[in-house]
PDB file of N, CA and C in Angstrom:
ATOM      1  N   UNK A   1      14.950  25.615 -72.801  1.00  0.00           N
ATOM      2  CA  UNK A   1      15.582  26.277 -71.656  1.00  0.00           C
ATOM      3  C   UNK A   1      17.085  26.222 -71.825  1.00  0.00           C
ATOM      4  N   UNK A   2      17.635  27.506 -71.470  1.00  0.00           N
ATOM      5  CA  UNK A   2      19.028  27.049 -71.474  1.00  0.00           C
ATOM      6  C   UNK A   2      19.884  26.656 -70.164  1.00  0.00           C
ATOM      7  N   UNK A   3      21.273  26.583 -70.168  1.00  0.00           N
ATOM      8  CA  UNK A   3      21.742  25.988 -68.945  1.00  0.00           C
ATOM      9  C   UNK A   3      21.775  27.075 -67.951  1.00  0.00           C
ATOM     10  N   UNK A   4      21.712  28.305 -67.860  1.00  0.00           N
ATOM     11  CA  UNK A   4      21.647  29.538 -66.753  1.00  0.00           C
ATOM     12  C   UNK A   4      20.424  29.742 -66.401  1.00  0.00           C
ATOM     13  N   UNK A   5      19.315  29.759 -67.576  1.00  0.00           N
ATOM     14  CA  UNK A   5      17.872  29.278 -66.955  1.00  0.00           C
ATOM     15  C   UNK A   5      17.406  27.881 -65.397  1.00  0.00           C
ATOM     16  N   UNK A   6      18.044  27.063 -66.015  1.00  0.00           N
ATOM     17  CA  UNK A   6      18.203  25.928 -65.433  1.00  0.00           C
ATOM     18  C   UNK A   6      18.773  25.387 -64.432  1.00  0.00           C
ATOM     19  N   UNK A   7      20.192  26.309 -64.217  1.00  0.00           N
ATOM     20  CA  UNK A   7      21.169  26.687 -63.295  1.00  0.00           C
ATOM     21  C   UNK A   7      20.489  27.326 -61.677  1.00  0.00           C
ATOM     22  N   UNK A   8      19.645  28.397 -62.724  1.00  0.00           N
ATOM     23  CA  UNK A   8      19.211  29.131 -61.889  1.00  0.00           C
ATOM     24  C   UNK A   8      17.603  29.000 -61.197  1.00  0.00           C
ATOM     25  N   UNK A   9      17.125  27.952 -61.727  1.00  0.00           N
ATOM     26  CA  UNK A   9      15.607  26.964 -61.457  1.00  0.00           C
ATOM     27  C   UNK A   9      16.815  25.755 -60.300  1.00  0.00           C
ATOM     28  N   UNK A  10      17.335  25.526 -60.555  1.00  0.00           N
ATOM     29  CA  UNK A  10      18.263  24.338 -59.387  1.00  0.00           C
ATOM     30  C   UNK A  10      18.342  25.280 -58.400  1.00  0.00           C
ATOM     31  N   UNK A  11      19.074  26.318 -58.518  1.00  0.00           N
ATOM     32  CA  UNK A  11      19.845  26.860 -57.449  1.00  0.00           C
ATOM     33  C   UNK A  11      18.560  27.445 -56.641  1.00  0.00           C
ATOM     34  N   UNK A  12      17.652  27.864 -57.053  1.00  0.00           N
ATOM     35  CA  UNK A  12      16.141  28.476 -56.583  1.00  0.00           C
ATOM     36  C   UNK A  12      15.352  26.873 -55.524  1.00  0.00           C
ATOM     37  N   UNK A  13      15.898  26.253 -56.408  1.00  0.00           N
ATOM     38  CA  UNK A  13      14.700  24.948 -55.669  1.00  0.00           C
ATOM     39  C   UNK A  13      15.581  24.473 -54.526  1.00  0.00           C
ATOM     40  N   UNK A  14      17.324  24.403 -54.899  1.00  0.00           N
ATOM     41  CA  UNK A  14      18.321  23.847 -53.472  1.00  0.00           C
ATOM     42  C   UNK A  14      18.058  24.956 -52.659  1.00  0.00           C
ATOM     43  N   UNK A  15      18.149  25.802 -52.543  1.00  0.00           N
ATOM     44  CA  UNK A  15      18.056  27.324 -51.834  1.00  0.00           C
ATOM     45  C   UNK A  15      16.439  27.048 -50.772  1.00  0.00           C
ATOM     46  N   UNK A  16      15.238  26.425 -51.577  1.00  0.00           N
ATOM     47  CA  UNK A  16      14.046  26.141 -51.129  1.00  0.00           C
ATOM     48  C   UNK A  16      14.350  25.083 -49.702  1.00  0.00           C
ATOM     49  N   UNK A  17      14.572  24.363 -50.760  1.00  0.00           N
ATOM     50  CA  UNK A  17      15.003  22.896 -49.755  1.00  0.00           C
ATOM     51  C   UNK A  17      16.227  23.088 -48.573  1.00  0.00           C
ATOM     52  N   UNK A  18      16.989  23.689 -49.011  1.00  0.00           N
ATOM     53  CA  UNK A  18      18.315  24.042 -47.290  1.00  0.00           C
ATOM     54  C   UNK A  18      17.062  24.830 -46.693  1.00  0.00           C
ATOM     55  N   UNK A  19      16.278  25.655 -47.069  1.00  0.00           N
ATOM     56  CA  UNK A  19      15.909  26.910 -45.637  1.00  0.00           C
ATOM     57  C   UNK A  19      14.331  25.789 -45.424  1.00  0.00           C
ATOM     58  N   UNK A  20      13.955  25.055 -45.946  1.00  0.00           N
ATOM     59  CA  UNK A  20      13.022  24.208 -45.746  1.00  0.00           C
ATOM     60  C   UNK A  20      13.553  22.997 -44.586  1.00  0.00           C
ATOM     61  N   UNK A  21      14.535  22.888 -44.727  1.00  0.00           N
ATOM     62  CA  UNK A  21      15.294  22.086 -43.694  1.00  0.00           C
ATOM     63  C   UNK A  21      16.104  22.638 -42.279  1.00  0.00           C
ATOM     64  N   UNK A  22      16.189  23.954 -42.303  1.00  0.00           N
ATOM     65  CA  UNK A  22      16.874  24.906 -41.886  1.00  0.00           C
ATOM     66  C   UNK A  22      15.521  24.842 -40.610  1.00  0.00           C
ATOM     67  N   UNK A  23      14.486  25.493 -41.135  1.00  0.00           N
ATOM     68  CA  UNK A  23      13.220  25.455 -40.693  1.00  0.00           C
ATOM     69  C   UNK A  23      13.098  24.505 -39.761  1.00  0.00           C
ATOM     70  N   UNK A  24      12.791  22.823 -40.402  1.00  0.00           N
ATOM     71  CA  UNK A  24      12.697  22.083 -40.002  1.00  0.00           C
ATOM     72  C   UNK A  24      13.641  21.645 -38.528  1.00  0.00           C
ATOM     73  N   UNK A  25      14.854  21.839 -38.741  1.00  0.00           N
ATOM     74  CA  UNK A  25      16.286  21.515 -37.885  1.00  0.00           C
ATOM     75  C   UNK A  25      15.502  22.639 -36.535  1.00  0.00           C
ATOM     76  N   UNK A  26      15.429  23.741 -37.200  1.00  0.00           N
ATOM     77  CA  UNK A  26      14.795  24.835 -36.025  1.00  0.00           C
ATOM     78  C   UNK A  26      13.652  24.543 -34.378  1.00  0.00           C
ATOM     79  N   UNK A  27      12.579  23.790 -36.035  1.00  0.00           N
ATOM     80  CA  UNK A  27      11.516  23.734 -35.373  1.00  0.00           C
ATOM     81  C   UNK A  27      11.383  21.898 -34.063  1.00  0.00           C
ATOM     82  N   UNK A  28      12.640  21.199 -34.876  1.00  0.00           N
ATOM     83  CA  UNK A  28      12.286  19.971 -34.249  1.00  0.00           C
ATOM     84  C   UNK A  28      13.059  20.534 -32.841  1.00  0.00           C
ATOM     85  N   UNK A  29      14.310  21.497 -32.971  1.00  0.00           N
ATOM     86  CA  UNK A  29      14.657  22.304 -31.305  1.00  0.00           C
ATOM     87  C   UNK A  29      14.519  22.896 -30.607  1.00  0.00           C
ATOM     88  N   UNK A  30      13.182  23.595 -30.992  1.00  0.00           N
ATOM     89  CA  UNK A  30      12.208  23.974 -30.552  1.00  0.00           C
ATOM     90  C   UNK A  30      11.234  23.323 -29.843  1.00  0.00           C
ATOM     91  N   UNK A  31      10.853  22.131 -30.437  1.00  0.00           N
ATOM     92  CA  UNK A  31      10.111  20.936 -29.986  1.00  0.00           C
ATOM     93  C   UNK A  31      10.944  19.897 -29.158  1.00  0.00           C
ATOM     94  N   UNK A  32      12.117  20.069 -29.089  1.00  0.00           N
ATOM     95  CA  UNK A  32      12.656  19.649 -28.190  1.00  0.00           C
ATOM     96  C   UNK A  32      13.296  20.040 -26.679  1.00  0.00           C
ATOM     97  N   UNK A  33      12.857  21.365 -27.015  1.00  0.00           N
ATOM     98  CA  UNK A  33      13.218  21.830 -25.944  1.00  0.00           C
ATOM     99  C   UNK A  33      11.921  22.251 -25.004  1.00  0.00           C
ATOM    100  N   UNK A  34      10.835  22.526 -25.773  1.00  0.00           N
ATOM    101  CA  UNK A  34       9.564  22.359 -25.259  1.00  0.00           C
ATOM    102  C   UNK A  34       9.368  20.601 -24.549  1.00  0.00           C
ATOM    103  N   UNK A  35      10.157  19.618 -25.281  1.00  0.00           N
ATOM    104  CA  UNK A  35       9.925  18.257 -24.476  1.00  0.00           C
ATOM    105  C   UNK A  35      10.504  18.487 -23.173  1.00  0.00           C
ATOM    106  N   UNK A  36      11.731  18.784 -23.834  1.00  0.00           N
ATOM    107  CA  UNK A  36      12.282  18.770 -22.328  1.00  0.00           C
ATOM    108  C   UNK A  36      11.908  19.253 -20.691  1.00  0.00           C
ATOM    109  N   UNK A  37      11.048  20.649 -21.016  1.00  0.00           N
ATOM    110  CA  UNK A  37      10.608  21.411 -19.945  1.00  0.00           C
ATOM    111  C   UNK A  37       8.841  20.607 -19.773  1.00  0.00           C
ATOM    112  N   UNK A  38       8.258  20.080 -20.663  1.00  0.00           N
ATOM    113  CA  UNK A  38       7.338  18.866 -20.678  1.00  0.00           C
ATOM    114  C   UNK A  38       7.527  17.796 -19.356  1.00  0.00           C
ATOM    115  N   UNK A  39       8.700  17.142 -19.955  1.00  0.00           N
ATOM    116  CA  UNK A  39       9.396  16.128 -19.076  1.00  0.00           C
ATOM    117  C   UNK A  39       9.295  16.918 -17.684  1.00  0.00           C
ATOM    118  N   UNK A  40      10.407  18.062 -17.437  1.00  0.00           N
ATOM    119  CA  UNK A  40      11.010  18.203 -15.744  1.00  0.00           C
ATOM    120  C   UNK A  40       9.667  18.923 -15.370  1.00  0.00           C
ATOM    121  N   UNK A  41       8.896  19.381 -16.119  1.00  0.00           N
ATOM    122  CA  UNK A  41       7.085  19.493 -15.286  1.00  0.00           C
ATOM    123  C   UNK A  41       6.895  18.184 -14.805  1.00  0.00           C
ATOM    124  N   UNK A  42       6.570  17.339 -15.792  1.00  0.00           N
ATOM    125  CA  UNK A  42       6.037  15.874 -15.257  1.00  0.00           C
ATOM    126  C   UNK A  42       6.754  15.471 -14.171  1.00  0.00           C
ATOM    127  N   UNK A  43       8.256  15.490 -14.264  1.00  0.00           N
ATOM    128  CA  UNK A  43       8.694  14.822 -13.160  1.00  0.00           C
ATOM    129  C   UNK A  43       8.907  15.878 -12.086  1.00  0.00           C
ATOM    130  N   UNK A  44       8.590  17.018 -11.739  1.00  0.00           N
ATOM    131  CA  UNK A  44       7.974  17.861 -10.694  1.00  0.00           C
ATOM    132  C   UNK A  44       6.924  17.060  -9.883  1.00  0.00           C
ATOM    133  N   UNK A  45       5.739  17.305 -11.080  1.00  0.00           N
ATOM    134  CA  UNK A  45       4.170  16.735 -10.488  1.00  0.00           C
ATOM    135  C   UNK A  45       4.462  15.401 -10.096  1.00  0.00           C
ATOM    136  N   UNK A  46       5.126  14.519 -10.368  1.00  0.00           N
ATOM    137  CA  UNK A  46       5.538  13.049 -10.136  1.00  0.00           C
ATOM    138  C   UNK A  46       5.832  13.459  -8.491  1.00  0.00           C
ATOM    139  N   UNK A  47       6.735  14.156  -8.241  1.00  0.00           N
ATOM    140  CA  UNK A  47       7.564  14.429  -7.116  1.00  0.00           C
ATOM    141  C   UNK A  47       6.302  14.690  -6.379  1.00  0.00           C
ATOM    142  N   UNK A  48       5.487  15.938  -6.192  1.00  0.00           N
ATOM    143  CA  UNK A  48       4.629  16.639  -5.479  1.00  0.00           C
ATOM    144  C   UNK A  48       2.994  15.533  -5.407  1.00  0.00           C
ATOM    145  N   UNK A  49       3.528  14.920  -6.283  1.00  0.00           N
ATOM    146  CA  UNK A  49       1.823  13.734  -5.926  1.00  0.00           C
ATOM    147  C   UNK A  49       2.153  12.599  -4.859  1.00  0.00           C
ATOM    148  N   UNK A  50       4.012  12.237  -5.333  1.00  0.00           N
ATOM    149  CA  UNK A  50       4.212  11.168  -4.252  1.00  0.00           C
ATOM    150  C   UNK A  50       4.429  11.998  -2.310  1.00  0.00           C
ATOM    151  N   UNK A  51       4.343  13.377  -2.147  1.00  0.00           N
ATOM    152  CA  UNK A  51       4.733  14.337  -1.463  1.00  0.00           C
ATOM    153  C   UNK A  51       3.213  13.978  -1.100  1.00  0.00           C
ATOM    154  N   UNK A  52       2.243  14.458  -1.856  1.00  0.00           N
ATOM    155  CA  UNK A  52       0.919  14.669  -1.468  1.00  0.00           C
ATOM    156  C   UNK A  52       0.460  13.339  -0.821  1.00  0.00           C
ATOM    157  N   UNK A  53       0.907  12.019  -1.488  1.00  0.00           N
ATOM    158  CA  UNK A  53       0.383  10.856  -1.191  1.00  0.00           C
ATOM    159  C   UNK A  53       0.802  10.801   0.174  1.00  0.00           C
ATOM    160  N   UNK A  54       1.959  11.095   0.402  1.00  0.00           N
ATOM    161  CA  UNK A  54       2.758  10.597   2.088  1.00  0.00           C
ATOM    162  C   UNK A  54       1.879  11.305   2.810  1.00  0.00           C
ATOM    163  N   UNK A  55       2.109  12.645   2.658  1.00  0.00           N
ATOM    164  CA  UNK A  55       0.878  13.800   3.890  1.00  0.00           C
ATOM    165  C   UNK A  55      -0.651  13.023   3.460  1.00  0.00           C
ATOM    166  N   UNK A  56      -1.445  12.551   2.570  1.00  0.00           N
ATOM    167  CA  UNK A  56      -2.450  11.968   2.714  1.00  0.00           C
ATOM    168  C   UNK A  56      -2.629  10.599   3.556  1.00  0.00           C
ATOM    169  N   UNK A  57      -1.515   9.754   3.714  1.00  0.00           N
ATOM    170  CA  UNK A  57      -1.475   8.744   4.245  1.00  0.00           C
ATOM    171  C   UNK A  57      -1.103   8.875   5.672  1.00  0.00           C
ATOM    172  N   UNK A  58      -0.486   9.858   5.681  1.00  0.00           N
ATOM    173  CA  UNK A  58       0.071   9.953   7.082  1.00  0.00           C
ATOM    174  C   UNK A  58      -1.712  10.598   7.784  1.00  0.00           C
ATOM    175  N   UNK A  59      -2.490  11.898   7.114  1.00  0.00           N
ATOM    176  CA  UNK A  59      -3.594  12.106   7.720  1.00  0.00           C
ATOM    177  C   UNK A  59      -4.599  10.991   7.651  1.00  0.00           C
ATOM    178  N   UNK A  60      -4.563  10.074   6.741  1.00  0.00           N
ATOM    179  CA  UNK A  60      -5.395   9.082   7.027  1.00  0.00           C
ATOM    180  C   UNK A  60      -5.104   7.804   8.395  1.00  0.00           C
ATOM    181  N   UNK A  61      -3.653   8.070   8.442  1.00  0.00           N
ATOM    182  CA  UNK A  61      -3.631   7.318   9.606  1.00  0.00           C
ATOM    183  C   UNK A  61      -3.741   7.745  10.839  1.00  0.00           C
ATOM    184  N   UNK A  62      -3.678   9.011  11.147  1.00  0.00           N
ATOM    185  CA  UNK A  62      -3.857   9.833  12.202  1.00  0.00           C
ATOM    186  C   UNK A  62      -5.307   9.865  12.313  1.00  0.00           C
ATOM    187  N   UNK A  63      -6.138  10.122  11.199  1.00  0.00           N
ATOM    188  CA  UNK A  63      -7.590  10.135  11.395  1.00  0.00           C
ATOM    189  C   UNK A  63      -7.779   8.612  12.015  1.00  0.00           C
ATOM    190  N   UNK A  64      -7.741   7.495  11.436  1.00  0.00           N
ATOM    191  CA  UNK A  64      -7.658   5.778  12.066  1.00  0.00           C
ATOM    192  C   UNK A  64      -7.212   5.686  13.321  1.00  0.00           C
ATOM    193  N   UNK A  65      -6.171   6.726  14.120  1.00  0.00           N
ATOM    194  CA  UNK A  65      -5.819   6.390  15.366  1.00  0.00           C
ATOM    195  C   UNK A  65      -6.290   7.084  16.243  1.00  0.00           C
ATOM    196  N   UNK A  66      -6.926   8.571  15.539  1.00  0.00           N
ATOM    197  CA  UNK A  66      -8.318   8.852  16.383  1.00  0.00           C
ATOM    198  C   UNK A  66      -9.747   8.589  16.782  1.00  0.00           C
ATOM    199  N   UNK A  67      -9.845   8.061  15.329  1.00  0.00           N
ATOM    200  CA  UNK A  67     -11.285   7.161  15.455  1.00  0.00           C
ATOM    201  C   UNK A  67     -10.882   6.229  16.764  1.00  0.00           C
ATOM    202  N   UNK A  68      -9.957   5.316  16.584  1.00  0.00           N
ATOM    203  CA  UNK A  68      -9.934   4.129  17.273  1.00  0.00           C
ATOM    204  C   UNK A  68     -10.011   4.730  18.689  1.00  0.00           C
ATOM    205  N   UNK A  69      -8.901   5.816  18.900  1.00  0.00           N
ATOM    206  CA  UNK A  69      -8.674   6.475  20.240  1.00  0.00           C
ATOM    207  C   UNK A  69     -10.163   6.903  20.673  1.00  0.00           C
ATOM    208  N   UNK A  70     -11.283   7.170  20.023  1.00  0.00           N
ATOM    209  CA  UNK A  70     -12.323   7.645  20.271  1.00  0.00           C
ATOM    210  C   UNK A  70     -13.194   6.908  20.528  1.00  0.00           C
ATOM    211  N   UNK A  71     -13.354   5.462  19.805  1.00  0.00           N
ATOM    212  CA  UNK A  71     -13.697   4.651  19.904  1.00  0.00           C
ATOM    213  C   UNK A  71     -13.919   3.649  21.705  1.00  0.00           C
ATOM    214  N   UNK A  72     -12.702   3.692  21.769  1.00  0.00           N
ATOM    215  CA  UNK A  72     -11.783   3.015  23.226  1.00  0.00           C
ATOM    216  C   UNK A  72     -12.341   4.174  24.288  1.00  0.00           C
ATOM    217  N   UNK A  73     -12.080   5.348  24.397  1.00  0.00           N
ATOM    218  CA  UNK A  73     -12.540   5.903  25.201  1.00  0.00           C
ATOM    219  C   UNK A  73     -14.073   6.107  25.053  1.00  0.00           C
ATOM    220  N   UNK A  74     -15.380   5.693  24.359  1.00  0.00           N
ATOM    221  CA  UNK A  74     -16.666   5.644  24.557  1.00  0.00           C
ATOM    222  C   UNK A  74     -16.727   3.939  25.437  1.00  0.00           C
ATOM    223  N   UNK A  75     -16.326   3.326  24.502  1.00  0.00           N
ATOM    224  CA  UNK A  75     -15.410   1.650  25.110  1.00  0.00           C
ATOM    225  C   UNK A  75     -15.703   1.711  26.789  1.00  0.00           C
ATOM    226  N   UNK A  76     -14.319   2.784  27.162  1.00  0.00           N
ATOM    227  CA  UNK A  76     -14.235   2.664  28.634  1.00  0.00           C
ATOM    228  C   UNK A  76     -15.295   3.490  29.529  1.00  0.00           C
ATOM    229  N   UNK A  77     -15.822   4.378  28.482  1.00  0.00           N
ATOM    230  CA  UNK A  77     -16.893   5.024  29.595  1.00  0.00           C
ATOM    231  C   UNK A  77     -18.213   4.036  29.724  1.00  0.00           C
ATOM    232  N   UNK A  78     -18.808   3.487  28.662  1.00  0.00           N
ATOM    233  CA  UNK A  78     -19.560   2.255  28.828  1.00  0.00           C
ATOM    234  C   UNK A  78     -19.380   1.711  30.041  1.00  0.00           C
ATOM    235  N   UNK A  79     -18.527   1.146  30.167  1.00  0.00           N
ATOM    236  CA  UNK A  79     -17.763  -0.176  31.069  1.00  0.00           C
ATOM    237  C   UNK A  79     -17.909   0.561  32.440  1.00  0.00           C
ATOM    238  N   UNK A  80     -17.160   1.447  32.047  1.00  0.00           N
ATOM    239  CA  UNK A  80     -17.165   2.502  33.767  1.00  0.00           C
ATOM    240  C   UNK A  80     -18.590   2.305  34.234  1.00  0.00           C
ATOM    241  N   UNK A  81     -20.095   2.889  33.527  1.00  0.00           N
ATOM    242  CA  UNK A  81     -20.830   3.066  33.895  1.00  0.00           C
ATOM    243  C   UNK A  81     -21.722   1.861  33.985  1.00  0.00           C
ATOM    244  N   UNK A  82     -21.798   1.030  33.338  1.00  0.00           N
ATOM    245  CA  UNK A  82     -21.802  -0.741  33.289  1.00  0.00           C
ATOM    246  C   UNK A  82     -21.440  -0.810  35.078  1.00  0.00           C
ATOM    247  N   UNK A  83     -20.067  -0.603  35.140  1.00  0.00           N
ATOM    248  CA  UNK A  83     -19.895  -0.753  36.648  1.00  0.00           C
ATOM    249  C   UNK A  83     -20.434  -0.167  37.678  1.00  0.00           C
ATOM    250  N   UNK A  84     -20.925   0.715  37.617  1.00  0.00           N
ATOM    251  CA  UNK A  84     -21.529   1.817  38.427  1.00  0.00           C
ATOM    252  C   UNK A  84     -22.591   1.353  38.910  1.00  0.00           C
ATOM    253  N   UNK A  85     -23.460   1.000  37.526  1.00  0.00           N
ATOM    254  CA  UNK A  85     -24.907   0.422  37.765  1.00  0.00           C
ATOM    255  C   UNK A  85     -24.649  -1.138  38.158  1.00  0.00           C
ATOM    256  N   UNK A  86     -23.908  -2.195  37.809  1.00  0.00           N
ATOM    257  CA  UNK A  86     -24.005  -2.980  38.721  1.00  0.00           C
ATOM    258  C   UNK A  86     -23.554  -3.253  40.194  1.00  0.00           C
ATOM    259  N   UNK A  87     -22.648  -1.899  41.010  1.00  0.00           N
ATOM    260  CA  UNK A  87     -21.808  -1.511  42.331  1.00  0.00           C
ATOM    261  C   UNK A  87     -23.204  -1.238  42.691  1.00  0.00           C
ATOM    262  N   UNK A  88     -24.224  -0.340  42.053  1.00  0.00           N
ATOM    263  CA  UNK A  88     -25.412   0.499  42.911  1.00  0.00           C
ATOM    264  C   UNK A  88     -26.348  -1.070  43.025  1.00  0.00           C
ATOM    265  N   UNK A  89     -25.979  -1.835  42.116  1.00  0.00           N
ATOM    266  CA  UNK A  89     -27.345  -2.920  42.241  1.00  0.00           C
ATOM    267  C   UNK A  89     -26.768  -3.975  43.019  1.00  0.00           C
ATOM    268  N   UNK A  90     -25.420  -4.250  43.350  1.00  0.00           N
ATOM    269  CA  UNK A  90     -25.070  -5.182  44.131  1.00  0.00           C
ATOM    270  C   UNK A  90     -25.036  -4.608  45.974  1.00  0.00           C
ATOM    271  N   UNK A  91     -24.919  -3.260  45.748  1.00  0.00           N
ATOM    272  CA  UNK A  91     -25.282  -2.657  47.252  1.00  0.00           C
ATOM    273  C   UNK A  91     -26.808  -3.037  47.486  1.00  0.00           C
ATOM    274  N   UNK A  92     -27.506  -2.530  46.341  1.00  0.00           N
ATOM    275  CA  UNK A  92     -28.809  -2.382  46.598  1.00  0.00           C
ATOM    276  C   UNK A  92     -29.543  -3.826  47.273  1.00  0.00           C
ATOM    277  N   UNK A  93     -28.800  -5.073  46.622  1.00  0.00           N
ATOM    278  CA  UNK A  93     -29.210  -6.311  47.060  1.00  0.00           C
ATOM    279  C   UNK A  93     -28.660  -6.417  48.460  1.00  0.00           C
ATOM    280  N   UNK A  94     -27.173  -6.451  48.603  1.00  0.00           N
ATOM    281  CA  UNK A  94     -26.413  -6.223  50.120  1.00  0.00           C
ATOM    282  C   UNK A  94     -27.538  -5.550  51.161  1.00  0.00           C
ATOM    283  N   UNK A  95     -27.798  -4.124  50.691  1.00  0.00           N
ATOM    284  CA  UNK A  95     -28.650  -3.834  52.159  1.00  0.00           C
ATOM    285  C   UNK A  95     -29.712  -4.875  52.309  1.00  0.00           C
ATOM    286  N   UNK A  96     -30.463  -4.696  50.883  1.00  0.00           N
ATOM    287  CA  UNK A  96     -31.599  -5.592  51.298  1.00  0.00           C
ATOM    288  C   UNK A  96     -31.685  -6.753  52.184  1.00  0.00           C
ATOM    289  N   UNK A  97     -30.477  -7.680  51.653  1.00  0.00           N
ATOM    290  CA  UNK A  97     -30.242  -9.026  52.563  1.00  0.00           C
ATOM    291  C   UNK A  97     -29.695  -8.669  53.945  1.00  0.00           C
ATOM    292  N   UNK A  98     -29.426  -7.186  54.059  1.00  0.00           N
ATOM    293  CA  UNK A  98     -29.306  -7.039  55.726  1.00  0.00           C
ATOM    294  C   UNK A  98     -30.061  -6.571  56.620  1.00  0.00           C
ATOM    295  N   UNK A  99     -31.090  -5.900  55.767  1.00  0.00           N
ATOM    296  CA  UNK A  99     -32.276  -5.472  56.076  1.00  0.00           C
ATOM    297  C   UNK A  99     -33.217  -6.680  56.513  1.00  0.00           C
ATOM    298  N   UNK A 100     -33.228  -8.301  55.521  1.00  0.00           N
ATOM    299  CA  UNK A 100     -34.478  -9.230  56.023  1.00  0.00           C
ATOM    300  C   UNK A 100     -33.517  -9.562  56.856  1.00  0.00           C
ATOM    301  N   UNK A 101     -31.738  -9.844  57.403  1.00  0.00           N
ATOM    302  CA  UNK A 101     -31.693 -10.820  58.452  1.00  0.00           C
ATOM    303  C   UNK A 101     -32.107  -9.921  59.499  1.00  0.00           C
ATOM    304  N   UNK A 102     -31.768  -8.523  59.507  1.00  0.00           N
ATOM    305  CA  UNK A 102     -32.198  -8.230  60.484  1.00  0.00           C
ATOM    306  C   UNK A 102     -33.255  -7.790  61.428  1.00  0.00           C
ATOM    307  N   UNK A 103     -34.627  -8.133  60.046  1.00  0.00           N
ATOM    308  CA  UNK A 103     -36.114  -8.313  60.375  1.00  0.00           C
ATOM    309  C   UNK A 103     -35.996  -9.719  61.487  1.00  0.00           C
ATOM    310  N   UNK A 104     -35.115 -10.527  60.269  1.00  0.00           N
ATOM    311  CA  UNK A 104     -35.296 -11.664  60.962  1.00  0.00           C
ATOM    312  C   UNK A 104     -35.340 -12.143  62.128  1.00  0.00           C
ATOM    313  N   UNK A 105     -33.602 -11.622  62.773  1.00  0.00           N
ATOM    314  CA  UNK A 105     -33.576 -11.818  63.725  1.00  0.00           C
ATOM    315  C   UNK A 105     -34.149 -10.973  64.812  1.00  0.00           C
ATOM    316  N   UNK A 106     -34.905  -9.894  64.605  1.00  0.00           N
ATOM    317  CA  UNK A 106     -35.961  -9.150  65.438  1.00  0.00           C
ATOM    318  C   UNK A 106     -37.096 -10.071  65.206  1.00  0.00           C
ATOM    319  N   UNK A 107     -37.572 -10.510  64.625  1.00  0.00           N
ATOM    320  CA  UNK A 107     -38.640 -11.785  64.946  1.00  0.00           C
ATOM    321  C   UNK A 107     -38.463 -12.865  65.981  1.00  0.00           C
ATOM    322  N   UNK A 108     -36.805 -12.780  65.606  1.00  0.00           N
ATOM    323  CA  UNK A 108     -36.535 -14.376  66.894  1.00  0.00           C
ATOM    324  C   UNK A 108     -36.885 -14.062  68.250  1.00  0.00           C
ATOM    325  N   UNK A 109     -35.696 -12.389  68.184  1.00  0.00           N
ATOM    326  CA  UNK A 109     -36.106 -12.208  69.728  1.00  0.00           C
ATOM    327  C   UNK A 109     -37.502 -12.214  70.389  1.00  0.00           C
TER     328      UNK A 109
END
């Protein structure tokens, strides 16, 4: 081989290697710029899950303070009617015991 043969086998293979790197330089800013818009997605969805978590927590506690609220008011209607039936059964004894004194005392006379 001579030296312009040889010259020109170098200059063919450096020529390979710059646009092989050229490429490369391209493609890793490419891939970096695809990270980047990677990243500010993620930290979007980061944003909108801790968003989602608050409105989930907040409806879970609203659901807990209706249960309870629902709860309390079956609570007080119980009780109400608890009272009802023992007002009707403590009358019911009242007349009765005014009913025998006053057998009773129609016997004395």
């Amino acid at each position: 081989r001579d030296n312009n043969e040889s010259s020109a086998i170098d200059n063919m293979v450096n020529a390979t290697i710059r646009n092989n790197n050229l490429n490369l330089i391209k493609s890793n800013n490419e891939n970096d710029d695809q990270l980047q818009k990677l990243l500010k997605k993620c930290a979007s969805l980061t944003r909108q899950q801790a968003i989602l978590q608050r409105k989930l927590s907040r409806s879970q506690d609203l659901s807990h303070a209706q249960t309870i609220s629902h709860a309390e008011k079956v609570i007080d209607e119980k009780k109400n009617e608890a009272e009802r039936v023992m007002d009707a059964k403590w009358k019911e004894e009242w007349d009765e015991g005014i009913r025998r004194e006053r057998d009773e005392w129609k016997k004395e006379k």
